[in-house]
PDB file of N, CA and C in Angstrom:
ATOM      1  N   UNK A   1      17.213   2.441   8.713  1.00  0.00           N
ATOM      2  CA  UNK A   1      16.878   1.604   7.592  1.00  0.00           C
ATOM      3  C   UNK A   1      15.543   2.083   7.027  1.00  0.00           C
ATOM      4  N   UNK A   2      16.023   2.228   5.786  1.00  0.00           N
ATOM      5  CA  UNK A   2      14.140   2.452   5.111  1.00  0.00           C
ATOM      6  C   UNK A   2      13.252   1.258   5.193  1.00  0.00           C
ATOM      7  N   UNK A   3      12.064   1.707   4.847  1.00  0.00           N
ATOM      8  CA  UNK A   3      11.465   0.411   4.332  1.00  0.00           C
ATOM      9  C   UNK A   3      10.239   0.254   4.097  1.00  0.00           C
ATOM     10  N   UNK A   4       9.757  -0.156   3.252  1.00  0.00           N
ATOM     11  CA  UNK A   4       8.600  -0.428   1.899  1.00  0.00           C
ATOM     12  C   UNK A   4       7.592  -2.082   2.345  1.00  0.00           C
ATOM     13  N   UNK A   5       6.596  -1.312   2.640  1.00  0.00           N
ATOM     14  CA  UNK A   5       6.129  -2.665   3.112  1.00  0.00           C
ATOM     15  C   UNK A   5       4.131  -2.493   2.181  1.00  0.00           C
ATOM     16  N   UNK A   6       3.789  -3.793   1.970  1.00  0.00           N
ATOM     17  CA  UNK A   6       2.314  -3.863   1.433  1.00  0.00           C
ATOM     18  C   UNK A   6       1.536  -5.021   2.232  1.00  0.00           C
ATOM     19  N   UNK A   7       0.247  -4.611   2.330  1.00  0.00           N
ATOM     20  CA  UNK A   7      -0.363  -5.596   3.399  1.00  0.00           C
ATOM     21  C   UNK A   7      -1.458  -5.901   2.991  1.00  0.00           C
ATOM     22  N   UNK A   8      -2.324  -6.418   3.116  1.00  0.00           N
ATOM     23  CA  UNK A   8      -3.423  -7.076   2.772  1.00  0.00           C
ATOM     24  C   UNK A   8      -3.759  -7.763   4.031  1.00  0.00           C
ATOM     25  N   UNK A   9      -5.525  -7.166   4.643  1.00  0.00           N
ATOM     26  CA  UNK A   9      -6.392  -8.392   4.940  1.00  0.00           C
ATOM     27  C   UNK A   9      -7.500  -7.582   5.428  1.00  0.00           C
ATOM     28  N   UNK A  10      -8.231  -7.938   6.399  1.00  0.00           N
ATOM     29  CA  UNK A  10      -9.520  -7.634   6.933  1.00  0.00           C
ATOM     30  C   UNK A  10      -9.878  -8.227   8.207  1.00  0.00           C
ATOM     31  N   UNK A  11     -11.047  -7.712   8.778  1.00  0.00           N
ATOM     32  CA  UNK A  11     -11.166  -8.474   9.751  1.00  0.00           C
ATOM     33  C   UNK A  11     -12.526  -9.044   9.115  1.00  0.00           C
ATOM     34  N   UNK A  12     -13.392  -9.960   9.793  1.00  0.00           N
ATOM     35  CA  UNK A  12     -14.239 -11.109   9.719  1.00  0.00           C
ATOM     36  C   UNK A  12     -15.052 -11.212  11.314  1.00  0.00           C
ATOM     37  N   UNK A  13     -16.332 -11.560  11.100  1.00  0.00           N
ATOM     38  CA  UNK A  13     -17.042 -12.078  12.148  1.00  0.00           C
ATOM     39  C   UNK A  13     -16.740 -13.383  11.982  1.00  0.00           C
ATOM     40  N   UNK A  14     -16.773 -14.723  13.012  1.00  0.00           N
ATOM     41  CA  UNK A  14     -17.433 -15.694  13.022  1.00  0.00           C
ATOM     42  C   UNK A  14     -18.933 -15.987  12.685  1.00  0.00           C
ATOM     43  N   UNK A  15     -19.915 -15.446  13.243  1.00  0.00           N
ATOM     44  CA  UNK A  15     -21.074 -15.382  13.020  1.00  0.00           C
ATOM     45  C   UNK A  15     -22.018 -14.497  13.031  1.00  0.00           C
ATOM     46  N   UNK A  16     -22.775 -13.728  12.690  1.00  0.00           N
ATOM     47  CA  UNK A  16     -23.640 -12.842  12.177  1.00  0.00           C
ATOM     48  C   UNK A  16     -23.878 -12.474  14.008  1.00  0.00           C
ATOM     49  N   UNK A  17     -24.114 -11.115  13.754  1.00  0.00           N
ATOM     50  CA  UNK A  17     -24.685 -10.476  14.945  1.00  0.00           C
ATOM     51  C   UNK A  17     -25.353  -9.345  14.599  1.00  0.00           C
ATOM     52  N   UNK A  18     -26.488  -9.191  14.849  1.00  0.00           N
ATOM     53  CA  UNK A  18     -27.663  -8.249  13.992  1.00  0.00           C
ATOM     54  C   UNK A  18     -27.020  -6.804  14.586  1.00  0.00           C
ATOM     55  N   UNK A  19     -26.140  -6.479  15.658  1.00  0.00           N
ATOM     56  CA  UNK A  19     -25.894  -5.345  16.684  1.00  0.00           C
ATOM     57  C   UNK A  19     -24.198  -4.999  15.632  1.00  0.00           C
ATOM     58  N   UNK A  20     -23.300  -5.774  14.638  1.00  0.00           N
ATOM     59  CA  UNK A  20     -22.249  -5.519  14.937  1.00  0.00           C
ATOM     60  C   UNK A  20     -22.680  -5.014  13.336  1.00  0.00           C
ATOM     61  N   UNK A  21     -22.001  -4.116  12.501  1.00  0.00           N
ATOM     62  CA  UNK A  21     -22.279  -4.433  10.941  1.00  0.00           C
ATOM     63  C   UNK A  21     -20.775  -5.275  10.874  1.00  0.00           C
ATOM     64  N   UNK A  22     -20.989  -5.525   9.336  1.00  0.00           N
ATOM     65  CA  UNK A  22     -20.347  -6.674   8.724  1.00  0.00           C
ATOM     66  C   UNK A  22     -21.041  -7.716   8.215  1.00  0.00           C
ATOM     67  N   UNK A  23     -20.236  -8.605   7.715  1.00  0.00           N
ATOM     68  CA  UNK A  23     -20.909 -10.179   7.941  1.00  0.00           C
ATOM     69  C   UNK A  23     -20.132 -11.543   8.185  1.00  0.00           C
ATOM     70  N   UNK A  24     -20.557 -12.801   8.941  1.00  0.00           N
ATOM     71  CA  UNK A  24     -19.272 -13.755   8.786  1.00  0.00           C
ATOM     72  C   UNK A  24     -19.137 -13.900   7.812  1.00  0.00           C
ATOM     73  N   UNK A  25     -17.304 -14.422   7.942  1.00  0.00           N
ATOM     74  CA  UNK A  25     -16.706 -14.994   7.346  1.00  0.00           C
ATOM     75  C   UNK A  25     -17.532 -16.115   5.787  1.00  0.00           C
ATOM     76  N   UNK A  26     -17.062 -15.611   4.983  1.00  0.00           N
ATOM     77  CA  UNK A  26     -16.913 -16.964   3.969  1.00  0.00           C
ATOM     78  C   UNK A  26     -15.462 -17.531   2.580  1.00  0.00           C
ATOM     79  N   UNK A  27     -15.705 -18.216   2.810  1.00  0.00           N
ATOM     80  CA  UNK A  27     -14.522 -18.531   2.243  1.00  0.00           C
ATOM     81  C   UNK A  27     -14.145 -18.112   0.728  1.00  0.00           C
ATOM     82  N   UNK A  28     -15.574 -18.023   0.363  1.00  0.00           N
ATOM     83  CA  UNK A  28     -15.863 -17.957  -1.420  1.00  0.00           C
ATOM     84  C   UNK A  28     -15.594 -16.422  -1.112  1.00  0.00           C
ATOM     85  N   UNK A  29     -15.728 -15.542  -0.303  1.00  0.00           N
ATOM     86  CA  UNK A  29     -16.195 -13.931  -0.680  1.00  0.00           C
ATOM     87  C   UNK A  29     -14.247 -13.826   0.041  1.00  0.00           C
ATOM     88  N   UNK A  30     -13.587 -14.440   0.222  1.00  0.00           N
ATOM     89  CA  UNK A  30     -12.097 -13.743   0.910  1.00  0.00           C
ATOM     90  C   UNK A  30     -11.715 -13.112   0.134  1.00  0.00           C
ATOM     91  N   UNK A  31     -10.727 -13.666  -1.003  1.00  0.00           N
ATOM     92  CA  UNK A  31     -10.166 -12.917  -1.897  1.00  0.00           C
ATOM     93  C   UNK A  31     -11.048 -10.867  -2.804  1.00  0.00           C
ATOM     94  N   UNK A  32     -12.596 -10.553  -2.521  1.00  0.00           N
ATOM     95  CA  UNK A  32     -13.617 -10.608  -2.603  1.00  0.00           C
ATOM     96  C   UNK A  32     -13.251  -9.192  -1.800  1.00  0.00           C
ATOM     97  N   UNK A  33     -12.961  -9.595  -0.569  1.00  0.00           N
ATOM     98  CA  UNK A  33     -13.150  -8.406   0.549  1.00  0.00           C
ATOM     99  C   UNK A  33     -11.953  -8.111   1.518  1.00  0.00           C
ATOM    100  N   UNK A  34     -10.635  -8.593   0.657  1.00  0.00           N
ATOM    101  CA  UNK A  34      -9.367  -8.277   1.063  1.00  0.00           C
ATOM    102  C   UNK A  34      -9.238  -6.024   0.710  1.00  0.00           C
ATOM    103  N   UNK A  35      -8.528  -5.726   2.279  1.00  0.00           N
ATOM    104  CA  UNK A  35      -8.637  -4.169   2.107  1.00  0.00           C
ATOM    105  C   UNK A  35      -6.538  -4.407   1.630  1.00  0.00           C
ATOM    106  N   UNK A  36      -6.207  -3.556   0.981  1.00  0.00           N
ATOM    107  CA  UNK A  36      -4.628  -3.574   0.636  1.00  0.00           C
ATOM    108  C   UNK A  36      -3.906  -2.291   0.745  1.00  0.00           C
ATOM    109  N   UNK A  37      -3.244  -2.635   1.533  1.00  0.00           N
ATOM    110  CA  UNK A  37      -2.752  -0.691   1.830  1.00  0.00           C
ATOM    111  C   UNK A  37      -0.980  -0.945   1.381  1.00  0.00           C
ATOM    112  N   UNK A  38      -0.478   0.236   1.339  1.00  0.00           N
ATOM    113  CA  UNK A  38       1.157   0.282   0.953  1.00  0.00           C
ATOM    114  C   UNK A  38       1.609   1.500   2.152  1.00  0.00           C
ATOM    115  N   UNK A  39       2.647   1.101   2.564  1.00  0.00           N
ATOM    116  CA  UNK A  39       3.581   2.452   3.380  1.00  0.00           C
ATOM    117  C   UNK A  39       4.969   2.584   3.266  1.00  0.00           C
ATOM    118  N   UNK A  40       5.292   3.621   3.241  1.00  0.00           N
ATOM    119  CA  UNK A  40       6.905   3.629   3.514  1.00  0.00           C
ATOM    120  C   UNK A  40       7.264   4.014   4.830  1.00  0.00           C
ATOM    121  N   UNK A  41       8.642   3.983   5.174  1.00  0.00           N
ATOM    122  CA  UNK A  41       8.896   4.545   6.975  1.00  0.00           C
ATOM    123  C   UNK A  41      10.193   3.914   7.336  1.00  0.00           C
ATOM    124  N   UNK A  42      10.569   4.723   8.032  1.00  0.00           N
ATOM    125  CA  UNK A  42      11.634   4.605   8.667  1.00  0.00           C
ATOM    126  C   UNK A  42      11.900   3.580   9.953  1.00  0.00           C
ATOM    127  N   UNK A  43      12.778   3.071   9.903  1.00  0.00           N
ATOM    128  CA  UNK A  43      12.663   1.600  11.115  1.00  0.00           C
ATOM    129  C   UNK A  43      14.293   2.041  12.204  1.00  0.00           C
ATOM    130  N   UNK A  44      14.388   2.140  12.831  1.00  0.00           N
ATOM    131  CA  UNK A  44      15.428   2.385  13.508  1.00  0.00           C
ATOM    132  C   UNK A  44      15.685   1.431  15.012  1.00  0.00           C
ATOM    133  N   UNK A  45      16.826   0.755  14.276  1.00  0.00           N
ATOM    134  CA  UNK A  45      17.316  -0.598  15.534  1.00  0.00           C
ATOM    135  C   UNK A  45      18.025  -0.082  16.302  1.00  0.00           C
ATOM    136  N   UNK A  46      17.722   0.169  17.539  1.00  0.00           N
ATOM    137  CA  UNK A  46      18.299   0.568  18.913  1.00  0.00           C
ATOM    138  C   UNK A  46      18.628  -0.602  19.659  1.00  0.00           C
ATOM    139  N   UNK A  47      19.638  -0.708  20.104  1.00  0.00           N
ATOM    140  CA  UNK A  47      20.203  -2.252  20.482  1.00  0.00           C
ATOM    141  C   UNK A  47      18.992  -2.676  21.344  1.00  0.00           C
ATOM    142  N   UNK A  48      17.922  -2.268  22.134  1.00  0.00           N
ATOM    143  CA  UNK A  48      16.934  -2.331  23.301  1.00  0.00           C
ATOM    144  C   UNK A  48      15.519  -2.562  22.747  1.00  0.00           C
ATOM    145  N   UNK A  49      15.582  -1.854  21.460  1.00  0.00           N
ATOM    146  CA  UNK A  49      14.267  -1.703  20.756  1.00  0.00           C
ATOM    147  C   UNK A  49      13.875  -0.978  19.344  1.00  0.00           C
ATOM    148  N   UNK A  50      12.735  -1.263  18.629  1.00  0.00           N
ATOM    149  CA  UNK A  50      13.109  -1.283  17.090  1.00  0.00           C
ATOM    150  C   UNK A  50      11.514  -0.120  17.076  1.00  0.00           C
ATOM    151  N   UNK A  51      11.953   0.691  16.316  1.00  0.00           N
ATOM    152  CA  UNK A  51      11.409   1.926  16.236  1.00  0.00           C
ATOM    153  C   UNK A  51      10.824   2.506  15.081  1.00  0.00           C
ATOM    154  N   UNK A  52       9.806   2.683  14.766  1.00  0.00           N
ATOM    155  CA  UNK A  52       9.101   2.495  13.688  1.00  0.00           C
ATOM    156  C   UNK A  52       8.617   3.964  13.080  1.00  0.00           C
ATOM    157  N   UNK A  53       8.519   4.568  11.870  1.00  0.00           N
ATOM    158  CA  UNK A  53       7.858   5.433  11.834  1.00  0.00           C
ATOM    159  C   UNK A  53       7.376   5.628  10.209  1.00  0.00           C
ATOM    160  N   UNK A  54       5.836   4.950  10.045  1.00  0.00           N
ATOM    161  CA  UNK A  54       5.587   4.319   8.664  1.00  0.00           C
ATOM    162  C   UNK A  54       4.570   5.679   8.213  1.00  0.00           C
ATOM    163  N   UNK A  55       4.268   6.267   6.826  1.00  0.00           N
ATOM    164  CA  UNK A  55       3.143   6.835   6.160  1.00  0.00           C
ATOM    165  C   UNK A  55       2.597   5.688   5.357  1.00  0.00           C
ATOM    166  N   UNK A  56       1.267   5.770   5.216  1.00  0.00           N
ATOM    167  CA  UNK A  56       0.975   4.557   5.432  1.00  0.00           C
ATOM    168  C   UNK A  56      -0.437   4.960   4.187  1.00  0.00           C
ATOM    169  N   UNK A  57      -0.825   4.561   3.115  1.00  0.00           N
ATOM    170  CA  UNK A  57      -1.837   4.483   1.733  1.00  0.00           C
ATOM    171  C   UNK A  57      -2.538   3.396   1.465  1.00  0.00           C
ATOM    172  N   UNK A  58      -4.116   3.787   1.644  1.00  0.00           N
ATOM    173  CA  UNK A  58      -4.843   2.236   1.143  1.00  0.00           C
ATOM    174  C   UNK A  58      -4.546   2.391  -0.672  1.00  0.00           C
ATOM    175  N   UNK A  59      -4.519   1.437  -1.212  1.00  0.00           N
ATOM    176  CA  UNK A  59      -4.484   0.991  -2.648  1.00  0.00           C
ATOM    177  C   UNK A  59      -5.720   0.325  -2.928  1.00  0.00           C
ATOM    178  N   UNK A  60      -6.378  -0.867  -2.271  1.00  0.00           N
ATOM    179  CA  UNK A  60      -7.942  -1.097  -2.434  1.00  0.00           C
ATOM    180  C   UNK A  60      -8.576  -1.504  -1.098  1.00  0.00           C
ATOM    181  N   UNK A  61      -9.974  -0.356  -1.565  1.00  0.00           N
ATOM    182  CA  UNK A  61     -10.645  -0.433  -0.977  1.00  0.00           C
ATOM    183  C   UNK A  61     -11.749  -0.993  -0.700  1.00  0.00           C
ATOM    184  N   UNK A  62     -12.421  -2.385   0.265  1.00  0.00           N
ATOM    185  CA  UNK A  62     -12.886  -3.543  -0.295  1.00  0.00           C
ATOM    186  C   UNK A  62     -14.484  -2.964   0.092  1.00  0.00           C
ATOM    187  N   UNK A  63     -14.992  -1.592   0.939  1.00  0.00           N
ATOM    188  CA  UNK A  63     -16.397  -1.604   0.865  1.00  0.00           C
ATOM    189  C   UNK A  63     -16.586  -0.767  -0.181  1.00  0.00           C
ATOM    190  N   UNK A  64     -16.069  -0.609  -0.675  1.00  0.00           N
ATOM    191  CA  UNK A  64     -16.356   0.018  -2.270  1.00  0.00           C
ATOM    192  C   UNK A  64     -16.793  -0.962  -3.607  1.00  0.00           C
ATOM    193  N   UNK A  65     -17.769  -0.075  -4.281  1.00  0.00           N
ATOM    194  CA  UNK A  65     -18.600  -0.831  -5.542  1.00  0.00           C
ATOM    195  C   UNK A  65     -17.309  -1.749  -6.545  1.00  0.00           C
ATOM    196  N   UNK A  66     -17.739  -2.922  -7.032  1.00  0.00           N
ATOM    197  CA  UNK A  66     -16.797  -3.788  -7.285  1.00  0.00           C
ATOM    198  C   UNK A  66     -16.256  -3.075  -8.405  1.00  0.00           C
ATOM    199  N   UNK A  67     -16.557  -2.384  -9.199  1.00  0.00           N
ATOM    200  CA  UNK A  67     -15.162  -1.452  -9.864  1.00  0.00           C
ATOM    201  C   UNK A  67     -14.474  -0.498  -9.794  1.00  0.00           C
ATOM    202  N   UNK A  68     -15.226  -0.122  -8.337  1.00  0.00           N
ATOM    203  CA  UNK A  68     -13.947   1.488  -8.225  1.00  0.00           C
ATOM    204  C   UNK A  68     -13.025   0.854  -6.890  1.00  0.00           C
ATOM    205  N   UNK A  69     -12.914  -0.549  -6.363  1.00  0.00           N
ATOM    206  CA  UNK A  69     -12.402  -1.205  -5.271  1.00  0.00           C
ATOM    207  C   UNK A  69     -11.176  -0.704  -5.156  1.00  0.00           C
ATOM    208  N   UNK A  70     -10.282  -0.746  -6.231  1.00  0.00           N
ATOM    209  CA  UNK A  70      -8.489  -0.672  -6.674  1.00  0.00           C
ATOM    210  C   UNK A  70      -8.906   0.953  -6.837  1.00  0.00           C
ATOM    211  N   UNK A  71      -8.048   1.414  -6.061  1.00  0.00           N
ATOM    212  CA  UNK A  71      -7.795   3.039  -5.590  1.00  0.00           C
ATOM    213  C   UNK A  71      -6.524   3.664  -5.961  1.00  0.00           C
ATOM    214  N   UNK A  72      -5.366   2.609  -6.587  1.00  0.00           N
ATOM    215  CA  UNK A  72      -4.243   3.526  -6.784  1.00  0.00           C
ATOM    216  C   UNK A  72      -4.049   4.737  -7.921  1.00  0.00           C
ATOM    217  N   UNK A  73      -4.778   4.633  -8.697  1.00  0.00           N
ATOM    218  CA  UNK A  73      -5.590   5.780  -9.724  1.00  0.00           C
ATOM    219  C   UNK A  73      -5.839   6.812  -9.073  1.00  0.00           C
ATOM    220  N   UNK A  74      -6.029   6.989  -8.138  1.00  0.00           N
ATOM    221  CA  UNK A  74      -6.933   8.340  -7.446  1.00  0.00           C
ATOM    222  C   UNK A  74      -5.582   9.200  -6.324  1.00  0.00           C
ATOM    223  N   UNK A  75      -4.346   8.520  -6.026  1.00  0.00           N
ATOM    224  CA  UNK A  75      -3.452   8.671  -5.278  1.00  0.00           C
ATOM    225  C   UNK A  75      -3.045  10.009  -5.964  1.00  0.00           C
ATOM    226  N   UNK A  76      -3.068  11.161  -4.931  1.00  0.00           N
ATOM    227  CA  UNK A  76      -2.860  12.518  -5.125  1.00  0.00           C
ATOM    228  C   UNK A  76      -2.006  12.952  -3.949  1.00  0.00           C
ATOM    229  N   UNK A  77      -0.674  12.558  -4.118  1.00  0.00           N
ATOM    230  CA  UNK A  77      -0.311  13.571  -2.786  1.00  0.00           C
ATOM    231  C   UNK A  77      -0.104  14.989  -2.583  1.00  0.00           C
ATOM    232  N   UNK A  78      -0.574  15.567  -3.834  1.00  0.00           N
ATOM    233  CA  UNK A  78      -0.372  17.367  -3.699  1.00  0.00           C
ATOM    234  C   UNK A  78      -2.007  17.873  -3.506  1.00  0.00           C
ATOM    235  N   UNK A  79      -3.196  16.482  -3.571  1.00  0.00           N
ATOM    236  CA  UNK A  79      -4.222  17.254  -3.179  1.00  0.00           C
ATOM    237  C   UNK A  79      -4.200  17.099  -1.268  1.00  0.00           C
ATOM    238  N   UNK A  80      -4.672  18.615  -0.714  1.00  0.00           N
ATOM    239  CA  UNK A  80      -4.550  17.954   0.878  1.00  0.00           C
ATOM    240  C   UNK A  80      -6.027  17.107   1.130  1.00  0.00           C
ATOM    241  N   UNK A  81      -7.309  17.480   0.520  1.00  0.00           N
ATOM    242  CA  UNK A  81      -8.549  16.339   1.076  1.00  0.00           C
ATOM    243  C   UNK A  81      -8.165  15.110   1.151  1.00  0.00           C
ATOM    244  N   UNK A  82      -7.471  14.950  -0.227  1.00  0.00           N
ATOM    245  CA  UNK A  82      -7.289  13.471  -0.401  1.00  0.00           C
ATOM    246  C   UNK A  82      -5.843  13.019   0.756  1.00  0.00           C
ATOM    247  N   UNK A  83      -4.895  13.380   0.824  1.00  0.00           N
ATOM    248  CA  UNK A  83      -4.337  13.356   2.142  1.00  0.00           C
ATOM    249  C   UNK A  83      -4.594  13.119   3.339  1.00  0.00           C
ATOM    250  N   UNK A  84      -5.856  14.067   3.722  1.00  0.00           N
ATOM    251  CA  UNK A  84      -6.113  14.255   5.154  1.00  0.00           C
ATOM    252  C   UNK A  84      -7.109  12.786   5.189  1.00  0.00           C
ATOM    253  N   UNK A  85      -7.937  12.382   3.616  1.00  0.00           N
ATOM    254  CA  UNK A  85      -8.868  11.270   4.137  1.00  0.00           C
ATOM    255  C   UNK A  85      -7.733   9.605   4.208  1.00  0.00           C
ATOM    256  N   UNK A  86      -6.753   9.689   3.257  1.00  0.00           N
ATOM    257  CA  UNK A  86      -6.021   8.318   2.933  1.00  0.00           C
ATOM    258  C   UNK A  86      -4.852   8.074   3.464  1.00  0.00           C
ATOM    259  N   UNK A  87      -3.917   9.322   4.229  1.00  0.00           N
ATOM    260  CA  UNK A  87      -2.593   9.083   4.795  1.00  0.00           C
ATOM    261  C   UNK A  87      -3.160   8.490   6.150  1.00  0.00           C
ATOM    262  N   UNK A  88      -1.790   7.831   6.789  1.00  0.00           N
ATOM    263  CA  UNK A  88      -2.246   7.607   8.049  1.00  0.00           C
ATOM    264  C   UNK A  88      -0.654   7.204   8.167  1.00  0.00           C
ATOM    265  N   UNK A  89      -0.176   8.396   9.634  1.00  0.00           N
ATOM    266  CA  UNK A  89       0.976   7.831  10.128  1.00  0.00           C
ATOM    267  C   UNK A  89       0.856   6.899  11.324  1.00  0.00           C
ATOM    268  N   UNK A  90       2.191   6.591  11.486  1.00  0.00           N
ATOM    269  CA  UNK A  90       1.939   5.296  12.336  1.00  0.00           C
ATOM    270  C   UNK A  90       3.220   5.338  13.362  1.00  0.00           C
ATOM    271  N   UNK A  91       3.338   5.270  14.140  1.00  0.00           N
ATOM    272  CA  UNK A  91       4.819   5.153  15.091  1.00  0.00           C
ATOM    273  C   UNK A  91       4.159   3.508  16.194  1.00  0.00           C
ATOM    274  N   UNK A  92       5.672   3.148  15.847  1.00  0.00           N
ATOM    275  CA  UNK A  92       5.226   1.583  16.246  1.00  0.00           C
ATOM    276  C   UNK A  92       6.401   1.455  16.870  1.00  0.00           C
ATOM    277  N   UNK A  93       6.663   0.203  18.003  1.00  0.00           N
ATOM    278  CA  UNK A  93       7.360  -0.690  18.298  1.00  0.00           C
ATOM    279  C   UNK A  93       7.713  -1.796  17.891  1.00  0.00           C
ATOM    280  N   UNK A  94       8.739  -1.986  17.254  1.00  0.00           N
ATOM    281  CA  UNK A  94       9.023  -3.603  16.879  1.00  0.00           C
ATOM    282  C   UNK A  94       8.456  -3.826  15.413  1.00  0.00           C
ATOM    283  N   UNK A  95       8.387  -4.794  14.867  1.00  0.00           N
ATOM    284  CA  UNK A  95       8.874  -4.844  13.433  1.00  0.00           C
ATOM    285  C   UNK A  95       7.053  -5.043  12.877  1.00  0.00           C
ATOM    286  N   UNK A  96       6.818  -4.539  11.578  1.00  0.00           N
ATOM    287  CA  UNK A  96       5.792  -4.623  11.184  1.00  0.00           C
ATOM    288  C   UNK A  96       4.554  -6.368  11.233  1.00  0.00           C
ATOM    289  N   UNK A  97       5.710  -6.893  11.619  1.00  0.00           N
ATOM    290  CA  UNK A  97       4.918  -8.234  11.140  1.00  0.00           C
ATOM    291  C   UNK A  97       5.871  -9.502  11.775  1.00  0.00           C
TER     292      UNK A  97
END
């Protein structure tokens, strides 16, 4: 089975720790500092177990300056830099989500 999947989120501190970078959580900055990636990949149901094999593209990128955030403009798959910095394969067990 093919399959086309898009994701959205981030991770978050609870509370500030001068040792970790980041910062906590706020509610006003979520939408703000959501990262959004897209992949395609192959899923294969083996009666025992479900078999995954996704290429995987950020679309926005949330530590980036608030107008160059949205990255699908820049998507080059015949350049290899840009490849080697934005692909990311993935081989998984069991279903994306």
């Amino acid at each position: 089975m093919n399959t086309l999947i898009t994701d959205a989120g981030n991770i978050w501190l609870l509370k500030s720790n001068p040792e970790n970078t980041g910062s906590p959580f706020f509610f006003s900055q979520f939408f703000h500092e959501l990262a959004v990636g897209a992949c395609v990949g192959l899923l294969f149901d083996i009666s025992f177990v479900i078999l995954r094999f996704d290429l995987a593209a950020p679309l926005r990128k949330p530590w980036l300056e608030d107008k160059n955030k949205w990255v699908i403009s820049q998507i080059d798959f015949s350049n290899s830099v840009w490849r080697n910095v934005n692909l990311v394969f993935n081989i998984a067990i069991g279903y994306p989500f």
